[in-house]
C-alpha atoms as a PDB file:
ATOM      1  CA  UNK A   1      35.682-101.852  46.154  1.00  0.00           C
ATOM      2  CA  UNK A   2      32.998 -99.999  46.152  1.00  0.00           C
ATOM      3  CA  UNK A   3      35.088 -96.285  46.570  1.00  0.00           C
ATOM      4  CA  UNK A   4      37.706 -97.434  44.138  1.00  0.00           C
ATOM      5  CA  UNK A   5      34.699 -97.441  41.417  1.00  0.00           C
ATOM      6  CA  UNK A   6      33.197 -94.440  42.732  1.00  0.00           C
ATOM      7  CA  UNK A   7      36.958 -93.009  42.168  1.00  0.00           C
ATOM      8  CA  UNK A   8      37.713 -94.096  38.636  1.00  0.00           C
ATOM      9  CA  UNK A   9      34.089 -93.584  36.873  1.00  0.00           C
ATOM     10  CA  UNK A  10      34.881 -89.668  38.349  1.00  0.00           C
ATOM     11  CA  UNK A  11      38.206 -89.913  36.674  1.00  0.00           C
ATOM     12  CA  UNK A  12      36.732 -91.100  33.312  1.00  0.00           C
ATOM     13  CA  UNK A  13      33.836 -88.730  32.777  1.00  0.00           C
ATOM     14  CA  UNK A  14      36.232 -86.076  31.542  1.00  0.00           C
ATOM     15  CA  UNK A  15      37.757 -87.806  29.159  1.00  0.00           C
ATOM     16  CA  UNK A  16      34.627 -89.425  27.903  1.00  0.00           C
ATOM     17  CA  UNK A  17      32.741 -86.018  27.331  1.00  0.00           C
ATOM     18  CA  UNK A  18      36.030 -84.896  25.116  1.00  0.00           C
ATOM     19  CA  UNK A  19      35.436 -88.242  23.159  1.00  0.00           C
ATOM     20  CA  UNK A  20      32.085 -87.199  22.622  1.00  0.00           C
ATOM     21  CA  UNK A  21      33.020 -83.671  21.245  1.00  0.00           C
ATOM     22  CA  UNK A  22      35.667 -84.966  19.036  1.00  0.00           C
ATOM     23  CA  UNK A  23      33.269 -87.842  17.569  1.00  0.00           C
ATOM     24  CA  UNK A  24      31.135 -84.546  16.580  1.00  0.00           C
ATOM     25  CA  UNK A  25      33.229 -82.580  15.357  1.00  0.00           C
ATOM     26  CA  UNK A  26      34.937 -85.673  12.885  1.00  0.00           C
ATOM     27  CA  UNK A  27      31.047 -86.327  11.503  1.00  0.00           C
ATOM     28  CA  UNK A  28      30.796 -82.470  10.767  1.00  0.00           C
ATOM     29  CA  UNK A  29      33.862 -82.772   8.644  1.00  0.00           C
ATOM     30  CA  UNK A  30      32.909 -85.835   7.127  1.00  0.00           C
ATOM     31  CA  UNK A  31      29.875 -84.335   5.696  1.00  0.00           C
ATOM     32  CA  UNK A  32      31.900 -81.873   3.882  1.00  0.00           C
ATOM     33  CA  UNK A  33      33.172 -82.568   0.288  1.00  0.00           C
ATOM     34  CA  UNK A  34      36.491 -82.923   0.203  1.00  0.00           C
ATOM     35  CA  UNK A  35      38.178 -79.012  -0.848  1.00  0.00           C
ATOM     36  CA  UNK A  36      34.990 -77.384   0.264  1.00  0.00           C
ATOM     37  CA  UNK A  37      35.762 -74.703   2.760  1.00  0.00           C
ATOM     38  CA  UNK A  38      33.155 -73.971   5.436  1.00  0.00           C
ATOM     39  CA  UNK A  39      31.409 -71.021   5.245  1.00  0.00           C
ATOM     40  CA  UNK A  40      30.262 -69.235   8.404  1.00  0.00           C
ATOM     41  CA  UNK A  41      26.822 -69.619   9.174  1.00  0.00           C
ATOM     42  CA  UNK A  42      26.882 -65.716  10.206  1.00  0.00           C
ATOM     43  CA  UNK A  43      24.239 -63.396   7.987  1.00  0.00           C
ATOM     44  CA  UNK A  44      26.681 -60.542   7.424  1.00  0.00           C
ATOM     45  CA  UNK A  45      25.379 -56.864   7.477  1.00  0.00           C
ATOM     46  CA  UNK A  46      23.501 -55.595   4.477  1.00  0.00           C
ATOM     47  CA  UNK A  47      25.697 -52.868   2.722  1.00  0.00           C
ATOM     48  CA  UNK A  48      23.050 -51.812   0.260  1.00  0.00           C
ATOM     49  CA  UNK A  49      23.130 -48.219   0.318  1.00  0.00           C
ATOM     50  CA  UNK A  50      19.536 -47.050   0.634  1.00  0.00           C
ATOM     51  CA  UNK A  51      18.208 -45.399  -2.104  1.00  0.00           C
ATOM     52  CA  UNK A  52      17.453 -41.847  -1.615  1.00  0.00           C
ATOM     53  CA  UNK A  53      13.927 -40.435  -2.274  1.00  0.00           C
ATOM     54  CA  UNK A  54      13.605 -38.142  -4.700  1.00  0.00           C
ATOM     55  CA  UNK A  55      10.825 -35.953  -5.196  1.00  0.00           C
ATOM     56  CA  UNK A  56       9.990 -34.664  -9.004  1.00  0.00           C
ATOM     57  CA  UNK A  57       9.562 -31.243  -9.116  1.00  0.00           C
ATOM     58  CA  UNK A  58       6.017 -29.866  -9.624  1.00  0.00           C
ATOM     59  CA  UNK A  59       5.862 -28.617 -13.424  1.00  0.00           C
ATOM     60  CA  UNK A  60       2.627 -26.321 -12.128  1.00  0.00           C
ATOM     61  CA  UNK A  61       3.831 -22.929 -12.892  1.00  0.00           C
ATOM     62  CA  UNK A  62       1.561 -19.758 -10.689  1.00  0.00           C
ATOM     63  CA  UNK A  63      -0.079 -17.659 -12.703  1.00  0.00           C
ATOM     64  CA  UNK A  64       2.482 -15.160 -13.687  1.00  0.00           C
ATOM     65  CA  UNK A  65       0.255 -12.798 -15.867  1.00  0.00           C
ATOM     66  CA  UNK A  66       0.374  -9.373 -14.725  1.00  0.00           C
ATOM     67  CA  UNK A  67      -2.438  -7.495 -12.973  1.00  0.00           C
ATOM     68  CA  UNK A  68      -3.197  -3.895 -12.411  1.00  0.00           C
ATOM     69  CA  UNK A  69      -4.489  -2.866  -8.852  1.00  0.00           C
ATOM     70  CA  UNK A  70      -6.343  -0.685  -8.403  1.00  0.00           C
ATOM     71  CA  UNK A  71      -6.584   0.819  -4.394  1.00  0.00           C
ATOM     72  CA  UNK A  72     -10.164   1.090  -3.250  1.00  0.00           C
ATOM     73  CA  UNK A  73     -11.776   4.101  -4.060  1.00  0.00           C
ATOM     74  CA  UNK A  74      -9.491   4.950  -7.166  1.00  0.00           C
ATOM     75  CA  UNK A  75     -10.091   4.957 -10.660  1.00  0.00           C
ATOM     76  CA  UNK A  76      -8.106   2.809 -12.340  1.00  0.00           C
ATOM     77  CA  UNK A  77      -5.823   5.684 -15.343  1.00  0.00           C
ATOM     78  CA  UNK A  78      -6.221   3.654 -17.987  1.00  0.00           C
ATOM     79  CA  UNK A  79      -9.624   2.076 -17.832  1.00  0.00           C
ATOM     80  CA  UNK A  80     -10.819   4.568 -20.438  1.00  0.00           C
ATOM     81  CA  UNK A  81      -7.424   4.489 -22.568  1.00  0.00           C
ATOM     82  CA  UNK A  82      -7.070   8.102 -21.041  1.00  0.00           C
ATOM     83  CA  UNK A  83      -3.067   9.392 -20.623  1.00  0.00           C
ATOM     84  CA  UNK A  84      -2.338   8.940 -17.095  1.00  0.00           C
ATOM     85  CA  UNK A  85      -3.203  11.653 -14.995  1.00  0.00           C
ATOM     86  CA  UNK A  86      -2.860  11.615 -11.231  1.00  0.00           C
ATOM     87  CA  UNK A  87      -4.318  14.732 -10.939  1.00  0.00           C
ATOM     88  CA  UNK A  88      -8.044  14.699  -9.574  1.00  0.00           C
ATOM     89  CA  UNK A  89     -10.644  17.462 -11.269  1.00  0.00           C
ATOM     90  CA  UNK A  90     -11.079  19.803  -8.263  1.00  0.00           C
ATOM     91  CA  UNK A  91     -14.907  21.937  -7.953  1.00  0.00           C
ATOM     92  CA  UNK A  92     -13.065  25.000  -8.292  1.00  0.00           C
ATOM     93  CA  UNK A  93     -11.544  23.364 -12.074  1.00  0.00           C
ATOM     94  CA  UNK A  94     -15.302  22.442 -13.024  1.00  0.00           C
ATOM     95  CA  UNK A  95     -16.362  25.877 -13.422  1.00  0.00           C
ATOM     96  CA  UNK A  96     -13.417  27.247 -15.241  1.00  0.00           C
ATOM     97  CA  UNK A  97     -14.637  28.820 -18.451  1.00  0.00           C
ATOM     98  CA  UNK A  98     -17.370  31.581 -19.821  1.00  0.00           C
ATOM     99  CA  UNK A  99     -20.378  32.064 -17.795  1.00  0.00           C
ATOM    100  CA  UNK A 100     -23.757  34.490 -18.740  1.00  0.00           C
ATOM    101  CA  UNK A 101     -25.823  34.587 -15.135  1.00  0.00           C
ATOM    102  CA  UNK A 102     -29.061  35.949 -15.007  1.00  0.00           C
ATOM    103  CA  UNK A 103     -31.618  37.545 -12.362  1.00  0.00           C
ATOM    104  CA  UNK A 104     -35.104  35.886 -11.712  1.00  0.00           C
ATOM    105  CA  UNK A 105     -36.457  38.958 -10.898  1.00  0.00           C
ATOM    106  CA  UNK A 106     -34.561  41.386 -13.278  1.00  0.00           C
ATOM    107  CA  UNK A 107     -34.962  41.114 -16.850  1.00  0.00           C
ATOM    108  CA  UNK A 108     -32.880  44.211 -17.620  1.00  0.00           C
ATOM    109  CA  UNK A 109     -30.056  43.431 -15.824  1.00  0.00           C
ATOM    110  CA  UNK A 110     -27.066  40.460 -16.518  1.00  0.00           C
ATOM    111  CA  UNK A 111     -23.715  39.588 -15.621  1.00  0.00           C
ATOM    112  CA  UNK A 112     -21.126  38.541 -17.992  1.00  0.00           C
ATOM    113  CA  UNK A 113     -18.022  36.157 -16.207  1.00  0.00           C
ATOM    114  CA  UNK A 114     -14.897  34.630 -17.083  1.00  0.00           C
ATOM    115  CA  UNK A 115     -13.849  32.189 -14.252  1.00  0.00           C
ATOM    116  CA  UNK A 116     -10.155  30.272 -13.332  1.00  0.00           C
ATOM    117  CA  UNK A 117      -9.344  27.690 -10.537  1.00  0.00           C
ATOM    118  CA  UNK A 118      -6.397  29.735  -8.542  1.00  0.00           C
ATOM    119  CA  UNK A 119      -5.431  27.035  -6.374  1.00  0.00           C
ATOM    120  CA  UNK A 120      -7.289  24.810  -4.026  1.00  0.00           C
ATOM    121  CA  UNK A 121     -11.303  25.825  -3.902  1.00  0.00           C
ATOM    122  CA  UNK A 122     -10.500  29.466  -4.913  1.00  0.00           C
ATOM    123  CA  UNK A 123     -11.877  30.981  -8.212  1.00  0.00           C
ATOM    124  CA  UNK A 124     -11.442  34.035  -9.504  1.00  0.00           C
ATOM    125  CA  UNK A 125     -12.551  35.886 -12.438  1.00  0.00           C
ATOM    126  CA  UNK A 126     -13.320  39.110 -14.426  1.00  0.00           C
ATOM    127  CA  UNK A 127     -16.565  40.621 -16.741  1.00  0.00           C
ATOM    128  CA  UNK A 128     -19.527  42.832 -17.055  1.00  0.00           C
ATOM    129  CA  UNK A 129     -22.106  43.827 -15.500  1.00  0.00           C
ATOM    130  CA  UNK A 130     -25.039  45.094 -18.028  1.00  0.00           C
ATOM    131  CA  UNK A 131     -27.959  46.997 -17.069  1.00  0.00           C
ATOM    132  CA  UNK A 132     -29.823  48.306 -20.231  1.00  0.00           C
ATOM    133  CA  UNK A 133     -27.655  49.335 -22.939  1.00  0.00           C
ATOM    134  CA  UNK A 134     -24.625  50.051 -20.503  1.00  0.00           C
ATOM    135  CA  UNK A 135     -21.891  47.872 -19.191  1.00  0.00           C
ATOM    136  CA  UNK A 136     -19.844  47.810 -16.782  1.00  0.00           C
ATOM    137  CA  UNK A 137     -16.492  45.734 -15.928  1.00  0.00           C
ATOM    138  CA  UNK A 138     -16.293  44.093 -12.723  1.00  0.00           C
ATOM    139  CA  UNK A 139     -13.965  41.326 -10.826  1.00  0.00           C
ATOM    140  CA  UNK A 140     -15.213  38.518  -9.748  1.00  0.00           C
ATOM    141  CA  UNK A 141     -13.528  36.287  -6.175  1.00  0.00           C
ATOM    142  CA  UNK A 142     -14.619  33.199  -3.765  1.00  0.00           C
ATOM    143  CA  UNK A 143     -14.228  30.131  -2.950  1.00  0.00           C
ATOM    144  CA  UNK A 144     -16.141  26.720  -2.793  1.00  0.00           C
ATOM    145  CA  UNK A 145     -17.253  25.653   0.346  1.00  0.00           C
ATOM    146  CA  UNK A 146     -18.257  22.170  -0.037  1.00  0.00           C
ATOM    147  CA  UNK A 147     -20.454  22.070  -2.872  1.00  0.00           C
ATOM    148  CA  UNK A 148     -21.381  25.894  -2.818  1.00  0.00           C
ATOM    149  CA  UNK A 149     -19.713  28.415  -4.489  1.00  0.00           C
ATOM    150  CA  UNK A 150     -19.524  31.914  -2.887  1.00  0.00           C
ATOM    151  CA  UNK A 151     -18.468  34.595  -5.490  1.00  0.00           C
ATOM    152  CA  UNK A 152     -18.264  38.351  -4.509  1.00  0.00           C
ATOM    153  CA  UNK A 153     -18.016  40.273  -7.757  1.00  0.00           C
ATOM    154  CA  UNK A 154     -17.549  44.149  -7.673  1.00  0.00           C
ATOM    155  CA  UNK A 155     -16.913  46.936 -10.188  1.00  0.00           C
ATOM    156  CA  UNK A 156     -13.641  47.540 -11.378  1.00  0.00           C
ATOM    157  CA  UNK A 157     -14.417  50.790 -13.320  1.00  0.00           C
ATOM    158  CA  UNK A 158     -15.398  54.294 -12.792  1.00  0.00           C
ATOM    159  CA  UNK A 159     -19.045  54.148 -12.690  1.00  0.00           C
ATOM    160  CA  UNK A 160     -20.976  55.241 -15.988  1.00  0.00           C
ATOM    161  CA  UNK A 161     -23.997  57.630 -15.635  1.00  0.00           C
ATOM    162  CA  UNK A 162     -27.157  56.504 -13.829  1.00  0.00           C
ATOM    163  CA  UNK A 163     -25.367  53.134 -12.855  1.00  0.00           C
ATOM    164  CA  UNK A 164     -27.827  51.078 -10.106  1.00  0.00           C
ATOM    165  CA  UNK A 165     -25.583  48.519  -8.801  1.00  0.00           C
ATOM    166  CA  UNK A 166     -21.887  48.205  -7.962  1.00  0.00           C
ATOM    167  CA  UNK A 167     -21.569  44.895  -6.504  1.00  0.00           C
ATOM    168  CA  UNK A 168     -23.179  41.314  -6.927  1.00  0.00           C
ATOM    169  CA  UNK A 169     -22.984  38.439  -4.368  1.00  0.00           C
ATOM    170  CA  UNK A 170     -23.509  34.937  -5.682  1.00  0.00           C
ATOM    171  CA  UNK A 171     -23.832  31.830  -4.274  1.00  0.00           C
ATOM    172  CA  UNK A 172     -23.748  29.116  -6.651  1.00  0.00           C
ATOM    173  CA  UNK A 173     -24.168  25.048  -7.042  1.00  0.00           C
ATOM    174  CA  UNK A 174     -22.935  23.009 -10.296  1.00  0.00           C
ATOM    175  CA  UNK A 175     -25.466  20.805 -11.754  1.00  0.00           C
ATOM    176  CA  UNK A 176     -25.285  19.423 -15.010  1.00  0.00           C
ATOM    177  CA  UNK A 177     -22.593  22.195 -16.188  1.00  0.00           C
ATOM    178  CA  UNK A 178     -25.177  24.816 -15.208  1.00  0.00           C
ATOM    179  CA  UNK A 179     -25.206  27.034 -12.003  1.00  0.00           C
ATOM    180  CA  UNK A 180     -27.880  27.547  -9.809  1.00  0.00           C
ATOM    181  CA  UNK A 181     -28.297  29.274  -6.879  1.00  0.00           C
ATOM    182  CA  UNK A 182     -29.227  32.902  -5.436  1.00  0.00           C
ATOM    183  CA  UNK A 183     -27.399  36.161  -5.688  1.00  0.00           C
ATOM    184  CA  UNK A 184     -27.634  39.794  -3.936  1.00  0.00           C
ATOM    185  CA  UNK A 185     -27.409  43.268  -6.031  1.00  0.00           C
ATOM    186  CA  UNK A 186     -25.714  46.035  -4.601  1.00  0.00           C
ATOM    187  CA  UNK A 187     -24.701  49.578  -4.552  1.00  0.00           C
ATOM    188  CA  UNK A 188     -22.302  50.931  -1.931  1.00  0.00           C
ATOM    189  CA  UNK A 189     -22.512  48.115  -0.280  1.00  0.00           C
ATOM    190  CA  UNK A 190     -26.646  48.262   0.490  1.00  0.00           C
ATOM    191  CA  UNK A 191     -28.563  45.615  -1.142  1.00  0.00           C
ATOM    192  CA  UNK A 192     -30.887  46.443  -3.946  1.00  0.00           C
ATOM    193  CA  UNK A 193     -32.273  43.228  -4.716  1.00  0.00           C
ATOM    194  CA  UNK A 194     -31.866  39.966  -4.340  1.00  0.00           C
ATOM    195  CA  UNK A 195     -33.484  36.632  -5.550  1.00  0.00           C
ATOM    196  CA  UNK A 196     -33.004  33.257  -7.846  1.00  0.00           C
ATOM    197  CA  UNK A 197     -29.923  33.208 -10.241  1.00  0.00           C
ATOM    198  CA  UNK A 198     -29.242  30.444 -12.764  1.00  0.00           C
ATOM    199  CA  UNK A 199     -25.660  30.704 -15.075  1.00  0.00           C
ATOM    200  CA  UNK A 200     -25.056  28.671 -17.781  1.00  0.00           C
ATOM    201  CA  UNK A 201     -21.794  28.318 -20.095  1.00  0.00           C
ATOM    202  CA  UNK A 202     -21.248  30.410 -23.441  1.00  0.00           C
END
């Protein structure tokens, strides 16, 4: 008796458990209305696009006013509301004009010039050379070394009666648009005299 039971509740519990799942499944479709249709409990993706970020542009415009630069150590053209000029003034350009020189130690005795840049630090030039009452016309060369110009001038005529000197040598420094410095007389070559010179423009 007691393995016939033991057989038939094994034979039943099968069948019981798919009552059980049928009884639940009839009180799940009991609780809907009648034409409802079940909806799956299953969150569906999210097909919002996302939205894109979008930056405003910045309305702070750079400075766009122009500016004149000037490289170190140049002066600016227009600064003074001068023409452009590119050229520089050279020493040799500074002393371009009409010069009278005269002799610390000679009272009688002047020199008359009329100078030129000629490229570079060269100047040349042409005048007189006065002693007294008589003159004599002379050419006038050198250069600028630095600061210091060295002019040889020499006569450039046949010499006049009793003339002393034939030859002056000059070296020169530009202050203040005059010239100061020291010069040499000379006649054939041999030096006469010699001191303080000063020129100054006419």
């Amino acid at each position: 008796m007691t393995g016939r039971w033991a057989k038939v509740r094994r034979t039943d519990m099968p069948m019981a458990f798919v009552l059980m799942l049928l009884s639940c499944l009839s009180i799940q479709a009991i609780a809907l209305d009648p034409g409802t249709i079940a909806v799956p409990s299953i969150t569906g993706a999210n097909m919002d696009m996302p939205k894109p970020l979008i930056t405003p542009p910045s309305m702070d415009m750079a400075n766009s006013s122009t500016k004149v630069t000037v490289v170190e150590g140049k002066r600016d053209p227009f600064s003074d509301g001068s023409p452009f000029n590119e050229t520089e003034t050279s020493e040799a350009d500074k002393v371009s004009g009409d010069w009278t020189v005269r002799f610390a130690n000679r009272s009688d005795v002047s020199l008359g010039l009329t100078l030129w840049a000629s490229g570079g630090s060269k100047v040349m030039g042409f005048g007189e050379l006065r002693e007294s009452q008589a003159k004599n016309s002379v050419s006038a060369s050198g250069s600028f070394e630095g600061e210091l110009l060295m002019l040889k001038v020499k006569s450039a005529a046949p010499k006049f009666p009793d003339q002393r000197y034939d030859g002056c040598d000059l070296d020169l420094v530009l202050a203040n648009e005059t010239l100061f410095g020291s010069y040499i007389l000379k006649w054939n070559g041999e030096i006469l005299d010699e001191g303080n010179a000063t020129a100054v423009r006419i």
